[in-house]
N, C-alpha and C. Protein backbone atom coordinates (compact mmCIF):
# COMPACT_ATOMS: atom_id res chain seq x y z
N UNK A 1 83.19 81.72 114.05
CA UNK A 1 84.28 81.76 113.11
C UNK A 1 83.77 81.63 111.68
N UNK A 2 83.06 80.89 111.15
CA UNK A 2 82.45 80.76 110.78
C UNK A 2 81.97 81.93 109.61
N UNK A 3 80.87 82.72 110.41
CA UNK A 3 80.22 83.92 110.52
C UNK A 3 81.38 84.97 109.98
N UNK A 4 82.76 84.78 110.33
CA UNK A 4 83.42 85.69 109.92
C UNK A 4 84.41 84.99 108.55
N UNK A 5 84.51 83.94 108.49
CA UNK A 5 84.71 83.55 107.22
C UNK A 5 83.79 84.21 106.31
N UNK A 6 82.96 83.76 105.89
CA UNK A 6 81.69 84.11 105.18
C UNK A 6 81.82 85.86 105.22
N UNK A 7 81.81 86.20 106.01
CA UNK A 7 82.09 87.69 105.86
C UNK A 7 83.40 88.06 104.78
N UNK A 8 84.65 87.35 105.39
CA UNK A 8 85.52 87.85 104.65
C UNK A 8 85.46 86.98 103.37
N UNK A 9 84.92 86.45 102.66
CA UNK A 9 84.75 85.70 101.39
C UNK A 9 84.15 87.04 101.01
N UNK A 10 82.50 86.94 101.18
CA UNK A 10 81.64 88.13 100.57
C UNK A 10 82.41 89.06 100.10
N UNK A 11 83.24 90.31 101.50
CA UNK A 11 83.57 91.33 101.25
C UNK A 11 85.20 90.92 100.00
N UNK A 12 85.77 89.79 99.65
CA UNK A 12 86.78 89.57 98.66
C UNK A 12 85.97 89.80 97.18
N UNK A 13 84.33 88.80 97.47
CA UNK A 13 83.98 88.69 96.19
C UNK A 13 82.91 90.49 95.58
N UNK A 14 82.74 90.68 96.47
CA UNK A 14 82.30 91.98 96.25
C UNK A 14 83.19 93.13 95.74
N UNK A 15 84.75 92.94 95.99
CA UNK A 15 85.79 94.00 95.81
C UNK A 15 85.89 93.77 94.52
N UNK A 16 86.44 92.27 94.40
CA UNK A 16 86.56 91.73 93.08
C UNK A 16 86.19 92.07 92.12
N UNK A 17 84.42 92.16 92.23
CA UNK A 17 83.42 92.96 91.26
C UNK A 17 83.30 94.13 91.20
N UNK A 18 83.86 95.16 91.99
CA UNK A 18 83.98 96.71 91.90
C UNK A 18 85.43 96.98 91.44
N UNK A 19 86.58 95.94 91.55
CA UNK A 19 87.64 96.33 90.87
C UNK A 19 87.70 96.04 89.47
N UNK A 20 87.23 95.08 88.94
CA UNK A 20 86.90 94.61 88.18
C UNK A 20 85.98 95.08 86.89
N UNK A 21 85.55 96.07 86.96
CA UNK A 21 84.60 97.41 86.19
C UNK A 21 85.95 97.91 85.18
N UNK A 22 85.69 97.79 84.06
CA UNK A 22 86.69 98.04 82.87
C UNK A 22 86.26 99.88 82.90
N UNK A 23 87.70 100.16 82.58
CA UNK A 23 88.04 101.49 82.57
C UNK A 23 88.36 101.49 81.50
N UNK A 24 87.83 102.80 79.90
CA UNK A 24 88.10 102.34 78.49
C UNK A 24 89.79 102.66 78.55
N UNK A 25 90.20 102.05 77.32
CA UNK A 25 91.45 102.33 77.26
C UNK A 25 92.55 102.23 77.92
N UNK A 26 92.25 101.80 79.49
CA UNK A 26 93.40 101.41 80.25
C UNK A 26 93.05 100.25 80.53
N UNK A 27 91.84 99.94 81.09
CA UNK A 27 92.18 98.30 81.47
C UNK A 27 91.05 97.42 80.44
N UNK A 28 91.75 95.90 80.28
CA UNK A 28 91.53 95.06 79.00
C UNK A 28 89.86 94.66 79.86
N UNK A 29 88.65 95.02 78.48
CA UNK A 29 87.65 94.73 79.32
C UNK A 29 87.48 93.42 79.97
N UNK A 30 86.53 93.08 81.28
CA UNK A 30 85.88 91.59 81.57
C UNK A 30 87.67 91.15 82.20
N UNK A 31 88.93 91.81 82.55
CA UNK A 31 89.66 91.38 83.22
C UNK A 31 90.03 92.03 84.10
N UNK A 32 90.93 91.15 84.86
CA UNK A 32 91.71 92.09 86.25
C UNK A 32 92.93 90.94 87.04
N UNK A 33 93.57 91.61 87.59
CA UNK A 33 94.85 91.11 88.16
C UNK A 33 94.50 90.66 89.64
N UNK A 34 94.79 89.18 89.43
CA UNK A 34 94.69 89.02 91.50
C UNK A 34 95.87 88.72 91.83
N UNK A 35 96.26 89.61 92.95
CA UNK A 35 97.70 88.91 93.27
C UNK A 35 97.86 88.74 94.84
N UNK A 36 98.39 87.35 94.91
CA UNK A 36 98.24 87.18 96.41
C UNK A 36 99.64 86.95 97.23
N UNK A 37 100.05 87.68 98.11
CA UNK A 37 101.07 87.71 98.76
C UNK A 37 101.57 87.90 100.26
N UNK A 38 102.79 86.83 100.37
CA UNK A 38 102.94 85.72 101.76
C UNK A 38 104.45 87.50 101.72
N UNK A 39 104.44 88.25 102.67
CA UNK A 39 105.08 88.93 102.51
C UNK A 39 106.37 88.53 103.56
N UNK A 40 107.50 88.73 103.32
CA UNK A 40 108.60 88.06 104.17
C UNK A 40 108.92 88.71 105.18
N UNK A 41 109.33 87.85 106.68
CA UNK A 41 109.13 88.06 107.79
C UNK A 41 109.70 89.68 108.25
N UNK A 42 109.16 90.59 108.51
CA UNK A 42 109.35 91.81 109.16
C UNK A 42 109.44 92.89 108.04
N UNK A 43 109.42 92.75 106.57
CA UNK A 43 109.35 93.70 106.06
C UNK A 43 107.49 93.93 105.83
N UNK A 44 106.22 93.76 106.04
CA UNK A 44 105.42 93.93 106.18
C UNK A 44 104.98 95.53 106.02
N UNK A 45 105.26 96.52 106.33
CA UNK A 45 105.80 98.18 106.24
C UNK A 45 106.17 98.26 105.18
N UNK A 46 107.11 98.21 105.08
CA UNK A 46 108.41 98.04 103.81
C UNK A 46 107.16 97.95 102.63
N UNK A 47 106.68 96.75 102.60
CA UNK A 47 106.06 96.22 101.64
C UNK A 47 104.78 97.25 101.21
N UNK A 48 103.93 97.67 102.49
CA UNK A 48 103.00 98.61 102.19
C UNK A 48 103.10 99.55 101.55
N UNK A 49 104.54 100.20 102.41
CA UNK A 49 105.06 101.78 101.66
C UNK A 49 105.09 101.41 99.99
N UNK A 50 106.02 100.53 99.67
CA UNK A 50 106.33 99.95 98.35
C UNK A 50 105.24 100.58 97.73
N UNK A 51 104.18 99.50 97.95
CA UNK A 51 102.92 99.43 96.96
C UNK A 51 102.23 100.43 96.99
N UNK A 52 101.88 101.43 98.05
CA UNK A 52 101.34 102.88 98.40
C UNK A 52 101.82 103.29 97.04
N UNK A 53 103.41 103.58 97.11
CA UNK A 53 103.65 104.87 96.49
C UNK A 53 103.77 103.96 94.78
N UNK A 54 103.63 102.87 94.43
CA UNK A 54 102.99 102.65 93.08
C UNK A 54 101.26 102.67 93.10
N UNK A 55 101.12 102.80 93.80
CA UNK A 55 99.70 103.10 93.85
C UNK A 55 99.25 104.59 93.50
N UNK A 56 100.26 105.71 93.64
CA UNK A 56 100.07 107.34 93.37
C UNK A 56 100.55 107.22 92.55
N UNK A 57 101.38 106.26 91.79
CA UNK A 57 101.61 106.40 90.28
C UNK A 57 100.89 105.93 89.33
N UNK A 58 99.93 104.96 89.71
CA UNK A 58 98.84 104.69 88.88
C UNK A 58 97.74 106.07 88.78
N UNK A 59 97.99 106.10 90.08
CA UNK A 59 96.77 107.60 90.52
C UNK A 59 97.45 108.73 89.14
N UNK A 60 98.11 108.57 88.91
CA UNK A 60 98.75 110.12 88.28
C UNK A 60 98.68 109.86 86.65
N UNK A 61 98.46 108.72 86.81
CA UNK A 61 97.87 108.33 85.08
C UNK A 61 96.82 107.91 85.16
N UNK A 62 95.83 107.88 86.21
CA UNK A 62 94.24 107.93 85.77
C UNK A 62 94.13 106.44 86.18
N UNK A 63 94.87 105.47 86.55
CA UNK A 63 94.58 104.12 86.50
C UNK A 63 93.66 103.81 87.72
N UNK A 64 91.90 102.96 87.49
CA UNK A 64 91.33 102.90 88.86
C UNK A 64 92.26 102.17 89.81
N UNK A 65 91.66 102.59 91.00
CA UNK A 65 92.30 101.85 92.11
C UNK A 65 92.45 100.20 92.37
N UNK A 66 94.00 99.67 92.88
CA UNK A 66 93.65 98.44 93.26
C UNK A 66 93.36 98.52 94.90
N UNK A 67 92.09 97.60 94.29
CA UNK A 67 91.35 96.99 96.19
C UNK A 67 92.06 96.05 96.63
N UNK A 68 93.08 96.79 98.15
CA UNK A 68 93.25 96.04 98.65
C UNK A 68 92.65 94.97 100.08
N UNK A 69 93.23 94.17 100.38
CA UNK A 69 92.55 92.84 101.50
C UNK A 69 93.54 92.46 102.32
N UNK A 70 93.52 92.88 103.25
CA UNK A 70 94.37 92.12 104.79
C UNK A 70 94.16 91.08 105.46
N UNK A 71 94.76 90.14 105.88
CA UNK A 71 94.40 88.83 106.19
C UNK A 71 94.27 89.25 107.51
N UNK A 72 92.68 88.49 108.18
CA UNK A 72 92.48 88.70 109.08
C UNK A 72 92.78 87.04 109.90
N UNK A 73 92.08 86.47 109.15
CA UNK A 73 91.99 84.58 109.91
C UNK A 73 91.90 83.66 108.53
N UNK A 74 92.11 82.67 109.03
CA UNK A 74 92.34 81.35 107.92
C UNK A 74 93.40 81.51 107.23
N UNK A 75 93.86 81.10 105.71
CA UNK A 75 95.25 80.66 105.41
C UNK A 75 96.21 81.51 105.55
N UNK A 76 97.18 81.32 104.42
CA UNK A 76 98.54 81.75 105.36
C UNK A 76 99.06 83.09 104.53
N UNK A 77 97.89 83.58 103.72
CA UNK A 77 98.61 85.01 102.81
C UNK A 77 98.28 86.05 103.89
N UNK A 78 99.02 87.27 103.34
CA UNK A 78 99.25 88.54 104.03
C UNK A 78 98.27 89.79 103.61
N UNK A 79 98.43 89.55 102.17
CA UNK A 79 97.36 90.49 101.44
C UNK A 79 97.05 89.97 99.78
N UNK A 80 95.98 90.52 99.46
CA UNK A 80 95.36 90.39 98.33
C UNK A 80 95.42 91.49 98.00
N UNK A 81 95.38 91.51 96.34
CA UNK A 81 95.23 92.95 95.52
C UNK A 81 94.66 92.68 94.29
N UNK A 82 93.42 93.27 93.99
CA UNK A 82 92.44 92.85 92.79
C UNK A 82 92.78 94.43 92.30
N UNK A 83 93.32 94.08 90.79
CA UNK A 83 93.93 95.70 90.03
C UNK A 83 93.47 95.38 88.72
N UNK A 84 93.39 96.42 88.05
CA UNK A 84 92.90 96.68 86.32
C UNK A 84 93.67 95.78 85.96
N UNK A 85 93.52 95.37 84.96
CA UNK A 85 94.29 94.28 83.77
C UNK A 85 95.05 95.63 82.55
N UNK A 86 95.75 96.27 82.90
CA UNK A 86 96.21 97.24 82.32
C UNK A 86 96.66 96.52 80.68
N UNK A 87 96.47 97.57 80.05
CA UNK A 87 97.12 97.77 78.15
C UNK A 87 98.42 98.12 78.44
N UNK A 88 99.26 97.77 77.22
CA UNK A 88 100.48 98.16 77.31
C UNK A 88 100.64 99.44 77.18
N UNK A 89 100.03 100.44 76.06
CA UNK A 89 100.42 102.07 76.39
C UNK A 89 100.51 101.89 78.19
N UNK A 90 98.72 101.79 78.90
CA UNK A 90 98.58 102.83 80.07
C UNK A 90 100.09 101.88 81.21
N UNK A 91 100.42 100.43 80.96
CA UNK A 91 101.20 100.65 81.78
C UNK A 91 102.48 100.98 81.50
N UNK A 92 103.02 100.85 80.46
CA UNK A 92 104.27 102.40 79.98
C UNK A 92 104.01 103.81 80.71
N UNK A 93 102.94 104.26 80.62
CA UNK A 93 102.27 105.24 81.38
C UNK A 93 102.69 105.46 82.57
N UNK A 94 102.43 103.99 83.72
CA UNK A 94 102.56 103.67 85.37
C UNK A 94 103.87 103.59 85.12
N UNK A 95 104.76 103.24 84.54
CA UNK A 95 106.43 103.11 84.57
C UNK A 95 107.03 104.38 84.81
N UNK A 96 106.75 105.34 83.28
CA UNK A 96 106.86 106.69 83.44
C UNK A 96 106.59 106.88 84.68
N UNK A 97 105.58 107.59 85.28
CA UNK A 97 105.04 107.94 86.16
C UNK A 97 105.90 107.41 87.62
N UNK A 98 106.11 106.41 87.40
CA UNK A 98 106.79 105.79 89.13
C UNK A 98 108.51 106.34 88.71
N UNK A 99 108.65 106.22 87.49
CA UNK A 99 110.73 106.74 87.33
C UNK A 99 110.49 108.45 87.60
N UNK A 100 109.23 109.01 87.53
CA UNK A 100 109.12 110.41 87.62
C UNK A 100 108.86 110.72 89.19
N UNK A 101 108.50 109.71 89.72
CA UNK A 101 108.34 109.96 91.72
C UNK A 101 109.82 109.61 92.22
N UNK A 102 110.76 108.89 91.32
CA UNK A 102 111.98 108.55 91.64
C UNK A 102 112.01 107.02 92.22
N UNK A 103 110.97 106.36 91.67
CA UNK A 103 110.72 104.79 92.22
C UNK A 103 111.21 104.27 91.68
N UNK A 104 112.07 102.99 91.96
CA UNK A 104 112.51 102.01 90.80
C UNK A 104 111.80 101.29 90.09
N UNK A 105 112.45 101.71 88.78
CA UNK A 105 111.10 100.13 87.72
C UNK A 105 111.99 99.30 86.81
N UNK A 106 111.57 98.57 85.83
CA UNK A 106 112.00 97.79 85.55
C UNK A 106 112.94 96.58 86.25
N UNK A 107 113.51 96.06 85.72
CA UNK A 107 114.32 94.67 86.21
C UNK A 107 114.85 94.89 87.70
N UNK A 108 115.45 96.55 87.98
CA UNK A 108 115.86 96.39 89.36
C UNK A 108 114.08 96.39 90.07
N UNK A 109 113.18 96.80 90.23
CA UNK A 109 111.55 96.72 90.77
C UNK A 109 111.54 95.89 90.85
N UNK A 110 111.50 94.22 90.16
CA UNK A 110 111.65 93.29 90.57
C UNK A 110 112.42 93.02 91.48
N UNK A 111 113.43 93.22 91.78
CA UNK A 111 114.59 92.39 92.65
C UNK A 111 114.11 93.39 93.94
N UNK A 112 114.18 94.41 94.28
CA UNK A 112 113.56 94.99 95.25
C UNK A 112 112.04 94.28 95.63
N UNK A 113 111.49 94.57 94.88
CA UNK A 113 110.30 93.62 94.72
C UNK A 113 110.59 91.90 95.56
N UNK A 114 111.22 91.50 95.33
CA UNK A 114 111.25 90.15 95.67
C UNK A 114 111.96 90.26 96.90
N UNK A 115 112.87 90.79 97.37
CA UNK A 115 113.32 90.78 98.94
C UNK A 115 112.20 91.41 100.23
N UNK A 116 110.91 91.53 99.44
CA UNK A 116 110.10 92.13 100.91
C UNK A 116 109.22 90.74 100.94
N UNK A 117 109.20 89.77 99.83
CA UNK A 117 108.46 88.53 99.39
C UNK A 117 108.49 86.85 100.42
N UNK A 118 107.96 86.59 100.83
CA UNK A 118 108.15 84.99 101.03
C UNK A 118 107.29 84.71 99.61
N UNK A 119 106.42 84.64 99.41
CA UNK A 119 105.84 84.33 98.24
C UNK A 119 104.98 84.99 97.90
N UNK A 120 104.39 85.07 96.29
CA UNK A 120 103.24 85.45 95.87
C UNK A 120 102.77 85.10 94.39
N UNK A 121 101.61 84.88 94.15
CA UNK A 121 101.23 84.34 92.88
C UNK A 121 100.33 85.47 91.99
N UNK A 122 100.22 85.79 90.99
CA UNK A 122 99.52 86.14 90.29
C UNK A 122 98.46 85.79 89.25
N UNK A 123 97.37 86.43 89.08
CA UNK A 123 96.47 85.84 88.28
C UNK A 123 95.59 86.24 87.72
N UNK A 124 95.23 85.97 85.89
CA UNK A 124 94.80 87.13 85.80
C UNK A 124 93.43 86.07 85.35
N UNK A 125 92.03 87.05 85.79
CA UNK A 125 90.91 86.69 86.01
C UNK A 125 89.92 87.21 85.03
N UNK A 126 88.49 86.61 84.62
CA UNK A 126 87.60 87.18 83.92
C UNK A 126 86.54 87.55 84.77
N UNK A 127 86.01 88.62 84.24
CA UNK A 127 84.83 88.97 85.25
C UNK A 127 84.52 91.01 85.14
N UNK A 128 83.86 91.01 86.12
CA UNK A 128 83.09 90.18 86.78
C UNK A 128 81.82 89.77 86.19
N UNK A 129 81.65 88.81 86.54
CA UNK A 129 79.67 88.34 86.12
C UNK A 129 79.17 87.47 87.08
N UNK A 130 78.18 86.85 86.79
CA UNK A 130 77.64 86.22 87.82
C UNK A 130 77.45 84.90 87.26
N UNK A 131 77.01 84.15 88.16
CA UNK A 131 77.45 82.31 88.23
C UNK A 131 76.53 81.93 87.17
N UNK A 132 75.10 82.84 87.32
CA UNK A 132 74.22 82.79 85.42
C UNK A 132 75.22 82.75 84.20
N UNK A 133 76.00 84.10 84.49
CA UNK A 133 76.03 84.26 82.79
C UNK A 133 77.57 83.60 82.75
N UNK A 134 78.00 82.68 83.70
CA UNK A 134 79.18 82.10 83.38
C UNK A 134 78.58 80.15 83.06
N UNK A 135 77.51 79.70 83.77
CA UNK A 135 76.78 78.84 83.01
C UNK A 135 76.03 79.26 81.64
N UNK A 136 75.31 80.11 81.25
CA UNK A 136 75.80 80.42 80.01
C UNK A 136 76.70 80.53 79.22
N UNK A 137 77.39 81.03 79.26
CA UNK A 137 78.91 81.05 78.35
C UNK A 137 79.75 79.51 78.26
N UNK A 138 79.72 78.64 79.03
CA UNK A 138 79.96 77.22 79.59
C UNK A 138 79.44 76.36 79.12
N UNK A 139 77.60 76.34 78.74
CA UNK A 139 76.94 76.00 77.64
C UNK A 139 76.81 76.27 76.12
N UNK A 140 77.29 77.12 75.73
CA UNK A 140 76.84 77.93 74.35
C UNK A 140 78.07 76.34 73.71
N UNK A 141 76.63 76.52 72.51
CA UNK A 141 77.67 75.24 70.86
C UNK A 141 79.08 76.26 70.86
């Protein structure tokens, strides 16, 4: 068990660092979005489709991909999603783009949004670098 912990850590912290690669002009460099979510009982589907088809709307404005993570063993989330730290133009951009597939956005996206939910947190992260150059930066006068 063990053995597969450690596996699924690695392969989180490895995504992390390939999602995490600043794209100019759309995503804010050295950041990225983690968002982790307890998805509510039986919409699981529901929830995928959701995020799929904002996912071809990022695709349609150039935005890199978010890496996603399925819970295989240990705590109690459903999925992870490490995404660009988007600018305000490019995500005006993803808005456009999802009201042009006929997706809902704004204030109603949320509320749709939140009925496929038991919970989820967001967070936005620096990186990637390595445990060097973050004891560096930690030390500097």
């Amino acid at each position: 068990m063990q053995t597969l912990t450690r596996a699924l850590w690695t392969a989180f912290v490895c995504g992390a660092l390939l999602a995490a690669s600043p794209a100019p002009a759309q995503q804010r460099p050295g950041t990225a979005l983690v968002s982790i979510y307890r998805v509510a009982p039986g919409k699981h589907l529901e929830f995928l489709k959701w995020m799929a088809a904002r996912d071809a709307a990022d695709r349609d404005v150039g935005v890199p991909a978010t890496q996603w993570y399925a819970h295989i063993s240990g705590d109690s989330w459903d999925y992870i999603a490490i995404a660009p730290d988007l600018d305000d133009d490019t995500a005006d951009k993803v808005e456009a783009a999802a009201g042009k597939r006929g997706l809902t956005i704004g204030p109603k996206a949320g509320l749709e949004f939140r009925q496929m939910m038991g919970w989820h947190s967001d967070t936005l992260v620096a990186g990637p670098m390595s445990a060097t150059v973050m004891v560096e930066n930690a030390t500097k006068p």
